[in-house]
Protein backbone atom coordinates (compact mmCIF):
# COMPACT_ATOMS: atom_id res chain seq x y z
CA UNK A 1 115.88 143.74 136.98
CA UNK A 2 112.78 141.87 136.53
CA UNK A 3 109.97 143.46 138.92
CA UNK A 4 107.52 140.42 137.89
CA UNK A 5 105.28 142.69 136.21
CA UNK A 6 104.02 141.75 132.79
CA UNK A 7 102.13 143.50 130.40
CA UNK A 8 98.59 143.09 130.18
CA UNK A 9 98.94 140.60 127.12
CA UNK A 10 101.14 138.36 129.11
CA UNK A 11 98.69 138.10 132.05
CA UNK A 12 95.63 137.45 129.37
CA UNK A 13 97.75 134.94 128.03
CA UNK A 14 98.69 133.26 131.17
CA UNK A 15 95.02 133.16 132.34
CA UNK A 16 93.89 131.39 128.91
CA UNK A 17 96.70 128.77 129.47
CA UNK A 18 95.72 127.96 133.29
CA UNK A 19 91.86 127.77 132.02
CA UNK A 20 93.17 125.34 129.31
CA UNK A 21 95.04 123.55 132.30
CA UNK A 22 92.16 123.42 134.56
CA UNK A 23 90.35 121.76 131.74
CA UNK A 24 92.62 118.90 130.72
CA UNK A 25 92.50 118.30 134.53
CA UNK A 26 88.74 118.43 134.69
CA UNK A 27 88.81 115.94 131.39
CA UNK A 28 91.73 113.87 133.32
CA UNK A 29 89.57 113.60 136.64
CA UNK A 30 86.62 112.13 134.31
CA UNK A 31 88.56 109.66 132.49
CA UNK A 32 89.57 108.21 136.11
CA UNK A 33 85.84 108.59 137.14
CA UNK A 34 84.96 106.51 134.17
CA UNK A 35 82.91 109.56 132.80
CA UNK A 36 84.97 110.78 130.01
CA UNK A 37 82.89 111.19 127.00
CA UNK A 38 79.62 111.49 128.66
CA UNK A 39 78.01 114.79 129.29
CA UNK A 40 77.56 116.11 132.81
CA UNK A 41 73.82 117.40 131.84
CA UNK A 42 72.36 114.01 130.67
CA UNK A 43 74.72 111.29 131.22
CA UNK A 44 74.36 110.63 127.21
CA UNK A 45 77.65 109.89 124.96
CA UNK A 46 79.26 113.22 123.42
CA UNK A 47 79.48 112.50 119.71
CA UNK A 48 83.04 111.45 118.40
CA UNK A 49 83.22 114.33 116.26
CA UNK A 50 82.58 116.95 119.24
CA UNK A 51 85.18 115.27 121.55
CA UNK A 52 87.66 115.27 118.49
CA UNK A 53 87.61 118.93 118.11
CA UNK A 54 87.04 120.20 121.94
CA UNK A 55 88.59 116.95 123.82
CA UNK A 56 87.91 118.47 126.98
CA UNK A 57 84.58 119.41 126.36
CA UNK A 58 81.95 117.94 129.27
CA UNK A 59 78.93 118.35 127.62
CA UNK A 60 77.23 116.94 124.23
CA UNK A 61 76.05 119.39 121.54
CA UNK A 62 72.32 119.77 123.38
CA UNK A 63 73.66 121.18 126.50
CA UNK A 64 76.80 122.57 125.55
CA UNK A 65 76.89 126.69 126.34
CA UNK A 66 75.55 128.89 123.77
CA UNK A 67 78.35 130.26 122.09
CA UNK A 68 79.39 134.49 122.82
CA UNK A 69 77.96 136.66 120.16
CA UNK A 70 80.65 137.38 117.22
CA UNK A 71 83.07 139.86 117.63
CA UNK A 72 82.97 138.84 121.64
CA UNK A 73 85.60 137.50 123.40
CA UNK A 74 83.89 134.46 125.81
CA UNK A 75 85.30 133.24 128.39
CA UNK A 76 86.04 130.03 126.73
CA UNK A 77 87.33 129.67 123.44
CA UNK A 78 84.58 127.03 121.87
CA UNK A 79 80.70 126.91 121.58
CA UNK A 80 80.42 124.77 124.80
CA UNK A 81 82.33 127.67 127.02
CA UNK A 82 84.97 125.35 127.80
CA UNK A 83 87.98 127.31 128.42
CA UNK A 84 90.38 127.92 125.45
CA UNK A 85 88.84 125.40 123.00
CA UNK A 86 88.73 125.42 119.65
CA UNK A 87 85.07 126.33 118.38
């Protein structure tokens, strides 16, 4: 009989893919804002190349979160903290 429980893997796992959920949503609500591809900070265009490899990013390269120290796990997943993206 399942109890619901899950190991602690499952729940770390689950908690990475609602963070990557909450940030398609967050990219989502900016595309119907009209403010996809702009960076929250400064308003300026996030480089084609950044957006290609974190689509969900909200900030360009200048403001993006420094990245955790190696051998850290962040809280993201990518250099701009957003939540399970690729660095």
């Amino acid at each position: 009989m399942d109890d619901g429980a899950r190991p602690d893997g499952d729940a770390a796992e689950l908690d990475l893919v609602e963070a990557d959920l909450a940030a398609v949503d967050a990219a989502l609500e900016r595309l119907d804002a009209g403010t996809y591809g702009r960076c929250e900070a400064c308003g300026e265009p996030i480089a084609e190349e950044r957006l290609a490899v974190s689509p969900t990013t909200p900030f360009c390269d200048r403001h993006a979160p420094a990245a955790p120290p190696p051998g850290t796990s962040g809280a993201g997943g990518g250099p701009d903290g957003t939540p399970g993206a690729p660095g």
